[in-house]
N, C-alpha and C. Protein backbone atom coordinates (compact mmCIF):
# COMPACT_ATOMS: atom_id res chain seq x y z
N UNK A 1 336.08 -49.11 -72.26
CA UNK A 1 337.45 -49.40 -72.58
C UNK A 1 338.25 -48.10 -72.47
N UNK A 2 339.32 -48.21 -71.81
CA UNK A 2 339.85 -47.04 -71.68
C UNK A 2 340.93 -46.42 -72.81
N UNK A 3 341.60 -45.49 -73.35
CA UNK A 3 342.42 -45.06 -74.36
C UNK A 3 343.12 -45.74 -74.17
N UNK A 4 344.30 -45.97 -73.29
CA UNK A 4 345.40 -46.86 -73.57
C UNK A 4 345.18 -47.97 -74.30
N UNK A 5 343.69 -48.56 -73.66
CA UNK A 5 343.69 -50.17 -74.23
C UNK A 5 343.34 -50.13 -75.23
N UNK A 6 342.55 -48.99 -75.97
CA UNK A 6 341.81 -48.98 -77.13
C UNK A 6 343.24 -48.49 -78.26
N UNK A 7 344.45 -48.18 -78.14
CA UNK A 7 345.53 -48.24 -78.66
C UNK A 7 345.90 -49.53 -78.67
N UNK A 8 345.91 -49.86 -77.75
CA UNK A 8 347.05 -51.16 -77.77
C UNK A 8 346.21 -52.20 -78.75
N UNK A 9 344.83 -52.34 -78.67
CA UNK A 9 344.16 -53.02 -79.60
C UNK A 9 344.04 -52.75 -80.78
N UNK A 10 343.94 -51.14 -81.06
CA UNK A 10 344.52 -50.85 -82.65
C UNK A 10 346.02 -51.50 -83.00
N UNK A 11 347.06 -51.11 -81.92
CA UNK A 11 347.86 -51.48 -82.71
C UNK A 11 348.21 -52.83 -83.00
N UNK A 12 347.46 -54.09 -82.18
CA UNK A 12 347.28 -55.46 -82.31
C UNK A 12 346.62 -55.66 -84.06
N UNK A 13 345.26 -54.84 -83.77
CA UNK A 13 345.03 -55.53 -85.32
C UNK A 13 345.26 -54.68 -86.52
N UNK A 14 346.14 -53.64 -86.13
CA UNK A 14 346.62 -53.40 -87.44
C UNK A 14 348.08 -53.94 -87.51
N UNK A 15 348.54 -54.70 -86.55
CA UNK A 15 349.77 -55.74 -86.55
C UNK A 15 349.43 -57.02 -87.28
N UNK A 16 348.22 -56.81 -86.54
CA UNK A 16 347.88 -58.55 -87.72
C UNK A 16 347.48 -58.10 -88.90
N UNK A 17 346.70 -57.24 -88.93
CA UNK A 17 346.55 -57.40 -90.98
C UNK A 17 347.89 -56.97 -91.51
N UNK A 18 349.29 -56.65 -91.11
CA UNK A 18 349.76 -56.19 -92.00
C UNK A 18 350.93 -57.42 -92.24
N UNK A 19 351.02 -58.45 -91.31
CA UNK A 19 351.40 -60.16 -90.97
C UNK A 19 350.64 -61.12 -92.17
N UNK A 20 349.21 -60.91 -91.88
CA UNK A 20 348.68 -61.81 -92.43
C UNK A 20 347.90 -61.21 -93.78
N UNK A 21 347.94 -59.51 -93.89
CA UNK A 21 347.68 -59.60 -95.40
C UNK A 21 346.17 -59.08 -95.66
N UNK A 22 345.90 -59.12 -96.86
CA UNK A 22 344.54 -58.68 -97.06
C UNK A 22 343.19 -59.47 -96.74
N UNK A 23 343.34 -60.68 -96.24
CA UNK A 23 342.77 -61.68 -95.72
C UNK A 23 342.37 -61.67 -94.40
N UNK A 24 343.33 -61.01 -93.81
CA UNK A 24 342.73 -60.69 -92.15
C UNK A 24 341.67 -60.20 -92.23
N UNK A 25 341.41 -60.18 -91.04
CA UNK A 25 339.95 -59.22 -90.30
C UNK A 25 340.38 -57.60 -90.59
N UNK A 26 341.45 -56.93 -90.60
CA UNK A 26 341.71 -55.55 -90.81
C UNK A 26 342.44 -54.94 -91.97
N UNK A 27 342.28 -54.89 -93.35
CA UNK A 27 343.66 -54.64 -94.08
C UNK A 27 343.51 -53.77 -94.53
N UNK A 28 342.75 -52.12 -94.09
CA UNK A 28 342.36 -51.16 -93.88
C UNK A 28 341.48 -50.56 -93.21
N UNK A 29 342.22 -49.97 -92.13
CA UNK A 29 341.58 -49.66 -91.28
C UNK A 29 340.94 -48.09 -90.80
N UNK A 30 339.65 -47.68 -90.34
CA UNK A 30 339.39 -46.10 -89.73
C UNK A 30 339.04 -46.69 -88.32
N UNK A 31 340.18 -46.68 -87.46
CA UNK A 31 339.38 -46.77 -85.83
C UNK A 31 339.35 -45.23 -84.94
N UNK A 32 338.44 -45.39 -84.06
CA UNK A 32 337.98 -44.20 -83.23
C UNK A 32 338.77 -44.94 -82.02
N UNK A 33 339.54 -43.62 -81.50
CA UNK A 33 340.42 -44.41 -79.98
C UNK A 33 339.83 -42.69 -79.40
N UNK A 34 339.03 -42.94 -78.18
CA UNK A 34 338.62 -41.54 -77.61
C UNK A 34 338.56 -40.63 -78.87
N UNK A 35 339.09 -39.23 -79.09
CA UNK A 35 338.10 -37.91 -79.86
C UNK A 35 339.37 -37.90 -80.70
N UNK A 36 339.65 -39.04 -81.39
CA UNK A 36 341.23 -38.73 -82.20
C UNK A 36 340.38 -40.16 -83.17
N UNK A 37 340.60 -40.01 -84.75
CA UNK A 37 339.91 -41.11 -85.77
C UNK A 37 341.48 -40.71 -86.24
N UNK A 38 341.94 -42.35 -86.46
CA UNK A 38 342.92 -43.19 -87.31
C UNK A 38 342.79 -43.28 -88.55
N UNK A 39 343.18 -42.89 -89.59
CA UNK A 39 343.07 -43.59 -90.96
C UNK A 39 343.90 -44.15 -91.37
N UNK A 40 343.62 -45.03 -92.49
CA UNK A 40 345.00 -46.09 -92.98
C UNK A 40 344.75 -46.20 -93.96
N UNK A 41 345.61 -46.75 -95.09
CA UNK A 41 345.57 -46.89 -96.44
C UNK A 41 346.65 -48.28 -96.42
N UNK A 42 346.41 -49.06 -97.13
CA UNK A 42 347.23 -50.39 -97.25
C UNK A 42 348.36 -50.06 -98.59
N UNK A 43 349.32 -50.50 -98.52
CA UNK A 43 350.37 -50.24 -99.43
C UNK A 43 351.15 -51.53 -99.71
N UNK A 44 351.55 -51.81 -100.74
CA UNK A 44 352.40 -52.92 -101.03
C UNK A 44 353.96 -52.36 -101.02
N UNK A 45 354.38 -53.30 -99.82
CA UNK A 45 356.11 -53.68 -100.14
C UNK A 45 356.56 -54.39 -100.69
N UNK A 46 356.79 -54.58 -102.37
CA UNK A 46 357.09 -55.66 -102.58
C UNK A 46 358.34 -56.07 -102.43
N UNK A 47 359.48 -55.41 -101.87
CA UNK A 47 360.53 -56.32 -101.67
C UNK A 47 360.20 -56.94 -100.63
N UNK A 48 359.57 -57.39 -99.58
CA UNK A 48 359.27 -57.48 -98.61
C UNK A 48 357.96 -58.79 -98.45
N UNK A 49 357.63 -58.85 -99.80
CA UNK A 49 356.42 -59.64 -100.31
C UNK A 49 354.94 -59.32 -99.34
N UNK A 50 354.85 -58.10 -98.66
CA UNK A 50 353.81 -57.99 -97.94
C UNK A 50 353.54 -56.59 -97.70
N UNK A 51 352.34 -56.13 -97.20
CA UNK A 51 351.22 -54.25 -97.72
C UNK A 51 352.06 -54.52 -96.19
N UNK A 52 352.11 -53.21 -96.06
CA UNK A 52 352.52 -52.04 -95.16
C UNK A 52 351.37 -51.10 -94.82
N UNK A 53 350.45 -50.43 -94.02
CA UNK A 53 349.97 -49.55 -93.73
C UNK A 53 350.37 -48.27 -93.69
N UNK A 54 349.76 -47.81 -94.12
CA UNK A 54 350.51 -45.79 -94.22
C UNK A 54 349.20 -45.09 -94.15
N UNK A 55 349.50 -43.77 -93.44
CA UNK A 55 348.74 -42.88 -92.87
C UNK A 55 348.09 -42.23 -94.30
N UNK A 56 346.84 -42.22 -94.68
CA UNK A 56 346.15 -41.24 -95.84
C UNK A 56 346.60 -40.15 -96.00
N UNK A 57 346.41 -39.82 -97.41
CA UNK A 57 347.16 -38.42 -97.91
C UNK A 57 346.28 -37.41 -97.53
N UNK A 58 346.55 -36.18 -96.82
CA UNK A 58 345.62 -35.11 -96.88
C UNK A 58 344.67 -34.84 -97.96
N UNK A 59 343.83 -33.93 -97.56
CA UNK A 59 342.77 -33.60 -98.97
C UNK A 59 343.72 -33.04 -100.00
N UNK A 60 344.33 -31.58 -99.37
CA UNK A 60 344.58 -30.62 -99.84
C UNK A 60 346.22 -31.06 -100.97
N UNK A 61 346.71 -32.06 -100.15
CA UNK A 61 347.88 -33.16 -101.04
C UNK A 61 347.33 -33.26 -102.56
N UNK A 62 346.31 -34.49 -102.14
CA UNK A 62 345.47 -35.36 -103.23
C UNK A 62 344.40 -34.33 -104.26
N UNK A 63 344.10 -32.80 -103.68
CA UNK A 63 343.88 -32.06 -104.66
C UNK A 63 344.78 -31.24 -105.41
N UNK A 64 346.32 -30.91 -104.76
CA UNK A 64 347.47 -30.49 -105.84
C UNK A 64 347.58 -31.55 -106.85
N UNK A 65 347.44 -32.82 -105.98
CA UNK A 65 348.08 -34.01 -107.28
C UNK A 65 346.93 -33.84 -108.81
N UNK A 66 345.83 -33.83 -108.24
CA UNK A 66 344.93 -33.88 -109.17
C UNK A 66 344.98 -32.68 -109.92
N UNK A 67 345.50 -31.17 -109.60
CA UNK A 67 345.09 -30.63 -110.50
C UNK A 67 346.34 -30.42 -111.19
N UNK A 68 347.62 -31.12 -111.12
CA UNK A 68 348.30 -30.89 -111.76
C UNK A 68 348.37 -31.68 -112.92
N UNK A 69 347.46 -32.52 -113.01
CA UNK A 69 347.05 -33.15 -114.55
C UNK A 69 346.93 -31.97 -115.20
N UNK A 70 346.16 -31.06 -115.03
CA UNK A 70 345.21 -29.67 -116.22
C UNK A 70 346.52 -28.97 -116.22
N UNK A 71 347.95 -29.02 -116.27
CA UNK A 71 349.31 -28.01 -116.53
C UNK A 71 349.12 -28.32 -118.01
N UNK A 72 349.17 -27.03 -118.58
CA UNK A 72 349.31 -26.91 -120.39
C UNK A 72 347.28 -26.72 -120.50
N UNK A 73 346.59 -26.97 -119.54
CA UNK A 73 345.12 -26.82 -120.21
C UNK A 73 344.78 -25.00 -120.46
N UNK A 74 344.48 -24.49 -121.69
CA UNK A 74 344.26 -23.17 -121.93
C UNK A 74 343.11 -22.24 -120.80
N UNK A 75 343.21 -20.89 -120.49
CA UNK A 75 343.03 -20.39 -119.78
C UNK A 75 341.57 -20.37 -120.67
N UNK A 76 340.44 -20.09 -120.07
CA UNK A 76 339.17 -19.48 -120.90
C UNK A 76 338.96 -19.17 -119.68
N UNK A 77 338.15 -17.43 -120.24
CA UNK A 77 337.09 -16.86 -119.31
C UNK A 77 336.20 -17.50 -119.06
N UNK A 78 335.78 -17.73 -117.30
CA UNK A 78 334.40 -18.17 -117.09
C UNK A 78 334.37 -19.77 -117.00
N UNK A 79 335.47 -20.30 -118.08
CA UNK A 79 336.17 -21.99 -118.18
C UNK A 79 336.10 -22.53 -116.58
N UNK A 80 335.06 -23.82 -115.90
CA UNK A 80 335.43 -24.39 -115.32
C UNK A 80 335.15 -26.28 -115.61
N UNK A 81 336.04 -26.46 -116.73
CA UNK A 81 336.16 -27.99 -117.02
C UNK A 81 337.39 -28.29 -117.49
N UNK A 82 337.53 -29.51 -118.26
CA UNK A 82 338.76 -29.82 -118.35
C UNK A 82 339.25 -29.29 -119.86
N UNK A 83 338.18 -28.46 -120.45
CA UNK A 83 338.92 -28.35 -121.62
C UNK A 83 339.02 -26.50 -121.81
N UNK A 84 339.36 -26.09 -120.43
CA UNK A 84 339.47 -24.83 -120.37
C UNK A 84 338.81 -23.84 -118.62
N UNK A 85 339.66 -23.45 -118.16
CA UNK A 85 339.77 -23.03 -116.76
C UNK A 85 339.72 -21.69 -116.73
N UNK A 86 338.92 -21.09 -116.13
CA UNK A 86 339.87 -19.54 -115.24
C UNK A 86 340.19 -19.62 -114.01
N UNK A 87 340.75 -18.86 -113.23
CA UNK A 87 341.62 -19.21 -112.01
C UNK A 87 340.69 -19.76 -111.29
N UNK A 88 339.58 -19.07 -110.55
CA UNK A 88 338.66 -20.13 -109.68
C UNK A 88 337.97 -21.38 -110.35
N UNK A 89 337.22 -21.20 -111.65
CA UNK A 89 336.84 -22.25 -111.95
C UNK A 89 337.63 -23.28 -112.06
N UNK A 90 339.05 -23.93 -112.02
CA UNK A 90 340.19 -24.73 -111.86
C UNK A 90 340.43 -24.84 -109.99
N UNK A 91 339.90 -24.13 -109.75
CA UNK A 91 339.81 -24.53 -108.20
C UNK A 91 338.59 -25.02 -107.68
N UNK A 92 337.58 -24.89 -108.19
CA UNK A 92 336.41 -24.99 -108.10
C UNK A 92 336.70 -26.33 -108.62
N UNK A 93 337.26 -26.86 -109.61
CA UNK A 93 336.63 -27.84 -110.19
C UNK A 93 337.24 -29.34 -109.59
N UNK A 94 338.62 -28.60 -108.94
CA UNK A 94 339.69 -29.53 -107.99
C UNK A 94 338.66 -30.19 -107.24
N UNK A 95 338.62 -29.08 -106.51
CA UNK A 95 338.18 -29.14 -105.09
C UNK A 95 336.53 -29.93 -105.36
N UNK A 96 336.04 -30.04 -106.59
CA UNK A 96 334.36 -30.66 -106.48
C UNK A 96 334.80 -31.97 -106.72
N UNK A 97 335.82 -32.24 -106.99
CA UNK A 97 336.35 -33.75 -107.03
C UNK A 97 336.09 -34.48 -105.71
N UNK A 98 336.94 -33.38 -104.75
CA UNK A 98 337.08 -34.20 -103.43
C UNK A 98 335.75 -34.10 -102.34
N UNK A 99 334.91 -33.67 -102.92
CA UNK A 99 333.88 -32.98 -102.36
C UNK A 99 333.20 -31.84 -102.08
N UNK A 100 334.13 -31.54 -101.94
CA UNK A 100 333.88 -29.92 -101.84
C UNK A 100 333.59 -28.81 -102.38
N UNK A 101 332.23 -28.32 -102.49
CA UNK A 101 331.77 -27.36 -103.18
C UNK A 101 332.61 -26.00 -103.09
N UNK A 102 333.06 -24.90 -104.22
CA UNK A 102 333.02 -23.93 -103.91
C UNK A 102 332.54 -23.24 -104.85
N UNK A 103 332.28 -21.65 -104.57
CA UNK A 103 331.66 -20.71 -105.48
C UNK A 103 332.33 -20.40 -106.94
N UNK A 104 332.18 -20.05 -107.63
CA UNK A 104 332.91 -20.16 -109.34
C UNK A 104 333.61 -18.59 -109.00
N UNK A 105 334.25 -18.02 -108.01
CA UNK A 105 334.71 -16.40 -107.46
C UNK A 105 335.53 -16.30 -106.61
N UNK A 106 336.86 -15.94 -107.17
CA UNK A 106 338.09 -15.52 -106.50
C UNK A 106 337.68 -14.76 -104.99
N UNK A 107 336.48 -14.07 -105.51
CA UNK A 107 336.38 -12.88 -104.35
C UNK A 107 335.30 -13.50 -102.97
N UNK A 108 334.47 -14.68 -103.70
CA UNK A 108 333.65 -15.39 -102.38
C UNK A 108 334.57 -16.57 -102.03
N UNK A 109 335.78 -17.32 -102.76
CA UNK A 109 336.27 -18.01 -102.15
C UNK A 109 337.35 -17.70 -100.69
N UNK A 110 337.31 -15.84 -100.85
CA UNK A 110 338.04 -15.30 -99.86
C UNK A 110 337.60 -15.70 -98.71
N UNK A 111 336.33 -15.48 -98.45
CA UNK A 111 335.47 -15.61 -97.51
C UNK A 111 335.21 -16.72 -97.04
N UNK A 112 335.98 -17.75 -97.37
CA UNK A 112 335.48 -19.43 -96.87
C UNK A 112 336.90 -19.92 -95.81
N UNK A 113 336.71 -20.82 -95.05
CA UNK A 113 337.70 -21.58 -94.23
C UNK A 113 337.94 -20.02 -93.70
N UNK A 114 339.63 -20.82 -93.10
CA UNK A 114 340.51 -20.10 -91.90
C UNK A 114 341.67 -19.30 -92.56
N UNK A 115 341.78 -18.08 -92.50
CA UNK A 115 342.49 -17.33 -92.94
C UNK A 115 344.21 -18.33 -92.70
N UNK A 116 345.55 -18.30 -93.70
CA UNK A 116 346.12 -18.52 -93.17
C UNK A 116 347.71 -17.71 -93.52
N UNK A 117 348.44 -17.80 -92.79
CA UNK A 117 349.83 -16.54 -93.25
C UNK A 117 350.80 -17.56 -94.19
N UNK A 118 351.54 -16.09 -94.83
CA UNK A 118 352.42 -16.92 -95.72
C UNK A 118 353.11 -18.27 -95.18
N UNK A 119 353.23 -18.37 -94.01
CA UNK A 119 354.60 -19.41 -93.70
C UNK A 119 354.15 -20.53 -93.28
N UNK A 120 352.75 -19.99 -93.07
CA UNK A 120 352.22 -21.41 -92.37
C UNK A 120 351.31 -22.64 -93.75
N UNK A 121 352.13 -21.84 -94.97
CA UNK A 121 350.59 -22.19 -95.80
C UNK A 121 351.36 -23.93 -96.20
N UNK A 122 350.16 -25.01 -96.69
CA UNK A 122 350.49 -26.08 -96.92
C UNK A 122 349.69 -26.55 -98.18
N UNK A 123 349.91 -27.32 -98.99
CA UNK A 123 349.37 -27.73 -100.27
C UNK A 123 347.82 -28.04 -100.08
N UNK A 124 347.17 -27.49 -100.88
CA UNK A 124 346.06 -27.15 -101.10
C UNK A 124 345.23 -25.98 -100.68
N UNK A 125 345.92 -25.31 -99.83
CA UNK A 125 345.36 -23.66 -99.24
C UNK A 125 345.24 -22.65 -100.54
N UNK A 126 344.43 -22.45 -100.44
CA UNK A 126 343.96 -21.13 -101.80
C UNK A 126 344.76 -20.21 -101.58
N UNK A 127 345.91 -19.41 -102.98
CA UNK A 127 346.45 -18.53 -102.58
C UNK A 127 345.60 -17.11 -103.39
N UNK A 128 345.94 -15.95 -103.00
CA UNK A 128 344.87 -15.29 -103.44
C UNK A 128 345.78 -13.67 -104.06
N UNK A 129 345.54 -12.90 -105.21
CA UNK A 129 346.50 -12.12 -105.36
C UNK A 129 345.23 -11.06 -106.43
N UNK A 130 346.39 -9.77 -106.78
CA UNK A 130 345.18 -8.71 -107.59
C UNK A 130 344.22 -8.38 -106.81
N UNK A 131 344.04 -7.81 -105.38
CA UNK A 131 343.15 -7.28 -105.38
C UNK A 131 341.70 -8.43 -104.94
N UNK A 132 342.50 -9.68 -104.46
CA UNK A 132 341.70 -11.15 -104.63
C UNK A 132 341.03 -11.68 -105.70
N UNK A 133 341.16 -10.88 -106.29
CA UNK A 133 340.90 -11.00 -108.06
C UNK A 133 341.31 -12.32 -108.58
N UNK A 134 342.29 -12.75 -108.00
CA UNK A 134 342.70 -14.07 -108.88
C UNK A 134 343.13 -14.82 -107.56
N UNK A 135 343.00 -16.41 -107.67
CA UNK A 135 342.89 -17.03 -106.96
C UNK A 135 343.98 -18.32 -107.77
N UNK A 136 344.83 -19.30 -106.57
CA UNK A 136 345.55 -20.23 -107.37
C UNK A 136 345.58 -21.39 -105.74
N UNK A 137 346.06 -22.79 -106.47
CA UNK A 137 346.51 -23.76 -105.26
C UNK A 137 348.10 -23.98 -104.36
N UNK A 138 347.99 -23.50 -103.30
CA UNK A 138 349.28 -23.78 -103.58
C UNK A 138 350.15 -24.92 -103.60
N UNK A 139 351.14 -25.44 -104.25
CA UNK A 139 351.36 -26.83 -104.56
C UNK A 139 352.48 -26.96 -102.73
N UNK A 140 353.53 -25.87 -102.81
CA UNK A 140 354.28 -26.39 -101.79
C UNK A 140 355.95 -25.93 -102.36
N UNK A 141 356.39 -26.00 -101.52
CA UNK A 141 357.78 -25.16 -101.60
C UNK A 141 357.58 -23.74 -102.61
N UNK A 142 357.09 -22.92 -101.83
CA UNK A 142 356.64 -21.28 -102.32
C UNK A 142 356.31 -21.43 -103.93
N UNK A 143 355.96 -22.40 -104.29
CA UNK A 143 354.91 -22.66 -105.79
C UNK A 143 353.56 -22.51 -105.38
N UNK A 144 352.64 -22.63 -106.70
CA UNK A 144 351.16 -22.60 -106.69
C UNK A 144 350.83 -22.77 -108.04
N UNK A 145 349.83 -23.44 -107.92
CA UNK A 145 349.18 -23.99 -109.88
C UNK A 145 348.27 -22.86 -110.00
N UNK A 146 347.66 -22.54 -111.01
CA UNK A 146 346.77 -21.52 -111.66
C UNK A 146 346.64 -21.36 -112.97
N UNK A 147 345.28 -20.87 -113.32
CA UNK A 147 344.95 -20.27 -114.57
C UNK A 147 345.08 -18.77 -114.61
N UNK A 148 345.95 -18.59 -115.05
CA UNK A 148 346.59 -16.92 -115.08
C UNK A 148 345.70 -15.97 -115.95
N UNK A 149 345.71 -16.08 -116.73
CA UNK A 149 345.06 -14.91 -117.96
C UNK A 149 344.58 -15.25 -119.14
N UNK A 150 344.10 -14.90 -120.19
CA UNK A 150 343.39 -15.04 -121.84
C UNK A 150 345.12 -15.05 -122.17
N UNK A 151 345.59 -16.16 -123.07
CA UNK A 151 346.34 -16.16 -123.75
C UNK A 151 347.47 -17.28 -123.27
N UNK A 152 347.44 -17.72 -121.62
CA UNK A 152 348.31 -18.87 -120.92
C UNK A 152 347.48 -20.06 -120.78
N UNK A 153 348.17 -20.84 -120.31
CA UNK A 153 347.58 -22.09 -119.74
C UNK A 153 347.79 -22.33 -118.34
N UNK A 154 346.90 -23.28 -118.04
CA UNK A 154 347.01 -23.52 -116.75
C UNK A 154 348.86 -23.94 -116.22
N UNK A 155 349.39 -23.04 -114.91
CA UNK A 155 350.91 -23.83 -114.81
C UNK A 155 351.14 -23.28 -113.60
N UNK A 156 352.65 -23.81 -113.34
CA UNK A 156 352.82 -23.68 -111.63
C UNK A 156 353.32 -22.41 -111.87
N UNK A 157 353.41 -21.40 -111.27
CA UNK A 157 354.39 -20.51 -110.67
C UNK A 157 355.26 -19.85 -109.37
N UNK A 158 356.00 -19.06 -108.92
CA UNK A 158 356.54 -19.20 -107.80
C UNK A 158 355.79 -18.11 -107.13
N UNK A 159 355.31 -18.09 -105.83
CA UNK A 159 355.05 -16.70 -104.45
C UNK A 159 355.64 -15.65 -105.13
N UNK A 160 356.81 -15.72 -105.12
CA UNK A 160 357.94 -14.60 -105.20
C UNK A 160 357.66 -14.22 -106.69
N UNK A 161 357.24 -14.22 -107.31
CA UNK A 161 356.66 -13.84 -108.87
C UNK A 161 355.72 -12.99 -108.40
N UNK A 162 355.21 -13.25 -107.49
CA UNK A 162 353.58 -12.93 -107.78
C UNK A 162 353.65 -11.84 -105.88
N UNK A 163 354.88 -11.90 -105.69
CA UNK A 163 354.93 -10.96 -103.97
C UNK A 163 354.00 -9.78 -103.80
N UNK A 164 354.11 -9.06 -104.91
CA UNK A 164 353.64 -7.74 -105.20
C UNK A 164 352.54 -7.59 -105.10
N UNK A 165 351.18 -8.73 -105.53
CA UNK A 165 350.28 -8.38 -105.42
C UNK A 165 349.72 -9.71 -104.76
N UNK A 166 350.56 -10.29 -103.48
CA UNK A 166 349.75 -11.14 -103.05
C UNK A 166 349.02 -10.58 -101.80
N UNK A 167 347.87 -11.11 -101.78
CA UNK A 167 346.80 -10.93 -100.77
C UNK A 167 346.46 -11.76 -99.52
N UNK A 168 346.86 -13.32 -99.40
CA UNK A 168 346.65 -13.83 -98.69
C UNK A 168 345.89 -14.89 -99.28
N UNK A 169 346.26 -16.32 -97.71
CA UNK A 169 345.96 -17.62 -98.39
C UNK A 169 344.45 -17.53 -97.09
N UNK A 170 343.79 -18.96 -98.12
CA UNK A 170 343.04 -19.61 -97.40
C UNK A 170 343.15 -20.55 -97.07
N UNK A 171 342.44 -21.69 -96.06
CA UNK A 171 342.44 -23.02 -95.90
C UNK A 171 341.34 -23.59 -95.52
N UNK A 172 340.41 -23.74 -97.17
CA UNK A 172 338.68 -23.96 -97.04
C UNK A 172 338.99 -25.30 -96.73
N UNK A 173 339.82 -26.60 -96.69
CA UNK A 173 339.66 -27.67 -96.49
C UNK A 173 339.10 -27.89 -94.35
N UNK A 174 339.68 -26.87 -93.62
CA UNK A 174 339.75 -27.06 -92.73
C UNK A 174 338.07 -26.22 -92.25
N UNK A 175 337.57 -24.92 -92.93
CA UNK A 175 336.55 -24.86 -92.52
C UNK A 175 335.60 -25.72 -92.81
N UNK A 176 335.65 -26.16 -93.91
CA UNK A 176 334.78 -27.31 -94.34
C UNK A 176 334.73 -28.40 -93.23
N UNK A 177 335.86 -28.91 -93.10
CA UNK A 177 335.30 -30.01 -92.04
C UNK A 177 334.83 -29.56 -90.78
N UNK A 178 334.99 -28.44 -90.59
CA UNK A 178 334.43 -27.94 -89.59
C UNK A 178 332.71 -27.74 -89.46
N UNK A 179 332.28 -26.82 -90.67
CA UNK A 179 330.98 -26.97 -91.16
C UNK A 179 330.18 -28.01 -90.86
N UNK A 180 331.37 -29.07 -91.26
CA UNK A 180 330.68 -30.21 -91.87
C UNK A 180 330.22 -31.02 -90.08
N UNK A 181 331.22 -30.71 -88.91
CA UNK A 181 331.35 -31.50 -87.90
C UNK A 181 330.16 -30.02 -86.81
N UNK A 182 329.69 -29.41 -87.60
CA UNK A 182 328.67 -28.52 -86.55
C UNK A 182 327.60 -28.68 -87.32
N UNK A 183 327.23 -29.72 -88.22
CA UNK A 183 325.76 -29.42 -89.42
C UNK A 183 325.26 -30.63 -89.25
C-alpha cells in the first residue's frame, strides 16, 4: 500500500469513528503510515453531542502538568516523594511516572538526552543552574518548577531570576526515545 493511500485510509477511519462514536471499529487510534506513527486521543464535544479526536499531549507537557500538583510540597534534602523533594529527586520522581528513569543527581542528569539552548527550550526540558548543582522543569513561557533549598517549597519561578547562574537545558525525553528506538 502506498503512503498516499495509507493516509487517505487513516483519514476514512478516523472519519468514521468520530461520526459514529465509540462504537466504531476506531475511537482511538495509533496508525503507522510509512516511518511517521499517528496518535490520537478521543475527546468529547459536548455541544456538539459527539468525541472529536485530538493529537496526544507530549511527555514533557503531561510531566509539567503532573508535577505541578507538588507546588507548596517542602524542600527536604535527599527528599524524592511526595511528602518532600530536592531539586532532582522532584524530577526524578516526575519523570518515573511517565517512565522514565533518571539518576537522583543534578550533575548525572546533565549528561542525559540532547543538549538544548535557551530559546529553543519546551516544557519538560531539564533546566540546570549553580554550577549544575541544581536542576528544575521547565513549565514554559521563561518559568520552571523546582525544589529550591532547606527552608522553601516546591514552586514555579522565572529564567530571568535565576540568569546569573544558569547553565543550560536538557531534553532527556528525546534521548530516551532514542535509546529506547536503538535497544
Amino acid at each position: 500500500m502506498t503512503a498516499s493511500l495509507r493516509l487517505i485510509t487513516l483519514a476514512f477511519v478516523l472519519a468514521y469513528s468520530v461520526v459514529f462514536g465509540p462504537g466504531s471499529s476506531v475511537a482511538a487510534s495509533t496508525e503507522a503510515v510509512g516511518q511517521k506513527v499517528f496518535r490520537f486521543k478521543v475527546q468529547r464535544a459536548p455541544w456538539l453531542g459527539i468525541k472529536r479526536l485530538a493529537a496526544a499531549e507530549p511527555i514533557g507537557a503531561r510531566a509539567v502538568n503532573f508535577a505541578k500538583r507538588f507546588i507548596g510540597v517542602p524542600y527536604v534534602w535527599g527528599g524524592s516523594g511526595p511528602q518532600g523533594f530536592d531539586c532532582s529527586g522532584l524530577v526524578r520522581y516526575v519523570y518515573e511516572r511517565f517512565g522514565i528513569n533518571l539518576p537522583h543527581s543534578s550533575y548525572a542528569d546533565f549528561d542525559l538526552g540532547e543538549r538544548v539552548s535557551r530559546w529553543a527550550l519546551k516544557p519538560g526540558d531539564l533546566v540546570f543552574f549553580n554550577g549544575i548543582g541544581h536542576v528544575g522543569l521547565y513549565v514554559g513561557n521563561g518559568r520552571f518548577i523546582h525544589a529550591p533549598h532547606t527552608g522553601t517549597t516546591v514552586q514555579i519561578s522565572t529564567l530571568a531570576s535565576y540568569s546569573s547562574s544558569y547553565d543550560g537545558a536538557r531534553r532527556i525525553v528525546a534521548g530516551a526515545k532514542r535509546r529506547l528506538l536503538r535497544g
